[in-house]
Protein backbone atom coordinates (compact mmCIF):
# COMPACT_ATOMS: atom_id res chain seq x y z
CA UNK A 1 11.17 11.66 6.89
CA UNK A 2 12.16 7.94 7.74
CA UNK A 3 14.80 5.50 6.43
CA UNK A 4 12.55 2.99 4.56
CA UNK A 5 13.22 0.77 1.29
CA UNK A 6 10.90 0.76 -1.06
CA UNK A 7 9.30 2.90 -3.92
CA UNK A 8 5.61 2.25 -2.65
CA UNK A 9 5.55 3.06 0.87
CA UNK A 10 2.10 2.91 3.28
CA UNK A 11 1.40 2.20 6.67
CA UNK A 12 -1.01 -0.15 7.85
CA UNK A 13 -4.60 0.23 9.07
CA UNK A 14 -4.14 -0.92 12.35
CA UNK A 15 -1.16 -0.41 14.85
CA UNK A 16 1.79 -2.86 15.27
CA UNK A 17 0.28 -4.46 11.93
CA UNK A 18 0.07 -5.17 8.53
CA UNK A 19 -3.31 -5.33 7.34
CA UNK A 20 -4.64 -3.72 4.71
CA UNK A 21 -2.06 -0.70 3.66
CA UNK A 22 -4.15 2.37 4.49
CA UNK A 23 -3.96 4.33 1.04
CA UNK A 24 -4.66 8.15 2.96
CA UNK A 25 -1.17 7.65 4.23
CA UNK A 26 0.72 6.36 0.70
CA UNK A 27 4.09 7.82 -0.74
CA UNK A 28 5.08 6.38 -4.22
CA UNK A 29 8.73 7.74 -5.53
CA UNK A 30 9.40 9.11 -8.95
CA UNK A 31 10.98 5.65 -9.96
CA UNK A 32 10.75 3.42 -12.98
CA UNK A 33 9.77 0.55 -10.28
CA UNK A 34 6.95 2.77 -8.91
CA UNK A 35 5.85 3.44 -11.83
CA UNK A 36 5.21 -0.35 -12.82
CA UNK A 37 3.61 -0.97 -9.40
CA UNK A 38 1.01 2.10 -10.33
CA UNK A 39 0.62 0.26 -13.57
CA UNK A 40 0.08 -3.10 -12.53
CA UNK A 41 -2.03 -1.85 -9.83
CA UNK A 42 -4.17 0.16 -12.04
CA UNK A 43 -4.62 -2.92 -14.55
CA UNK A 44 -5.96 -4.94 -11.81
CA UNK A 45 -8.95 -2.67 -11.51
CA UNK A 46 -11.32 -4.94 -13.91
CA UNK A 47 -10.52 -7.98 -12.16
CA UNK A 48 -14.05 -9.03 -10.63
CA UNK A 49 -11.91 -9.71 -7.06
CA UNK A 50 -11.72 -6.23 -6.69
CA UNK A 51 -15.23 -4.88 -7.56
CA UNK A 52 -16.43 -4.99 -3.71
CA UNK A 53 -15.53 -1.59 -1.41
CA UNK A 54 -12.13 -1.22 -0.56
CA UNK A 55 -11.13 -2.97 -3.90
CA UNK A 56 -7.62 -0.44 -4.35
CA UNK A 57 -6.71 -1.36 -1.24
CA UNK A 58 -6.89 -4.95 -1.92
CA UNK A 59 -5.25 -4.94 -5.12
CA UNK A 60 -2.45 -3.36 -3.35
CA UNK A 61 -2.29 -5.41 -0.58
CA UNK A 62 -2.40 -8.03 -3.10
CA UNK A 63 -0.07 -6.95 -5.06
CA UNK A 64 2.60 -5.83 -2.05
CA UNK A 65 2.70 -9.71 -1.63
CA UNK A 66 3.95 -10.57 -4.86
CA UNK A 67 6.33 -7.58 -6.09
CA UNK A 68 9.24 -6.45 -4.31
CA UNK A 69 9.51 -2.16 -3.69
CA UNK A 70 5.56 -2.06 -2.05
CA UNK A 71 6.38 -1.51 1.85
CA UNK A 72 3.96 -1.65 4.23
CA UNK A 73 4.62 0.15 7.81
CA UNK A 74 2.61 0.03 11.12
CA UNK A 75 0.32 2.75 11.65
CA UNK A 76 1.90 4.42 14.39
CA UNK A 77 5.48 5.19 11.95
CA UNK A 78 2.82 7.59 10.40
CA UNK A 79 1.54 9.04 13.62
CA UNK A 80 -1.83 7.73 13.00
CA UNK A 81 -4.21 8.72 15.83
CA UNK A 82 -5.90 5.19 15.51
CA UNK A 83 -7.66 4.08 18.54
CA UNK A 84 -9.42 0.70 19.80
């Protein structure tokens, strides 16, 4: 696999970026940490910010920004076959 840090690991939506962390391409570790990122994560899920389309991968993204472990990677570590 790859040498990353993290328990929450993703890759971005776009190449040589960090946009929005692309949750088709998402590992999560069997950790204590991961698991409180999944929880937090999932409790953010009434907030009315995230009731518009592509609201999980805001609350992530969100969320990546404020607790440690969430990792997001460009999209071409993941051999995404984005394009232009």
């Amino acid at each position: 696999m790859f040498d990353v840090e993290g328990d929450v690991i993703g890759c971005s939506d776009s190449p040589q970026g960090k946009n929005y962390i692309n949750l088709g391409t998402l590992f999560v570790k069997n950790t204590a940490h991961a698991r409180q990122v999944l929880e937090r994560w999932w409790s953010m899920r009434k907030n009315p910010k995230y009731q518009k389309f592509a609201f999980e991968q805001q609350a992530l993204d969100d969320l990546h920004l404020v607790m440690p472990g969430i990792t997001a990677l460009p999209a071409e570590t993941f051999n995404s076959n984005y394009r232009d």
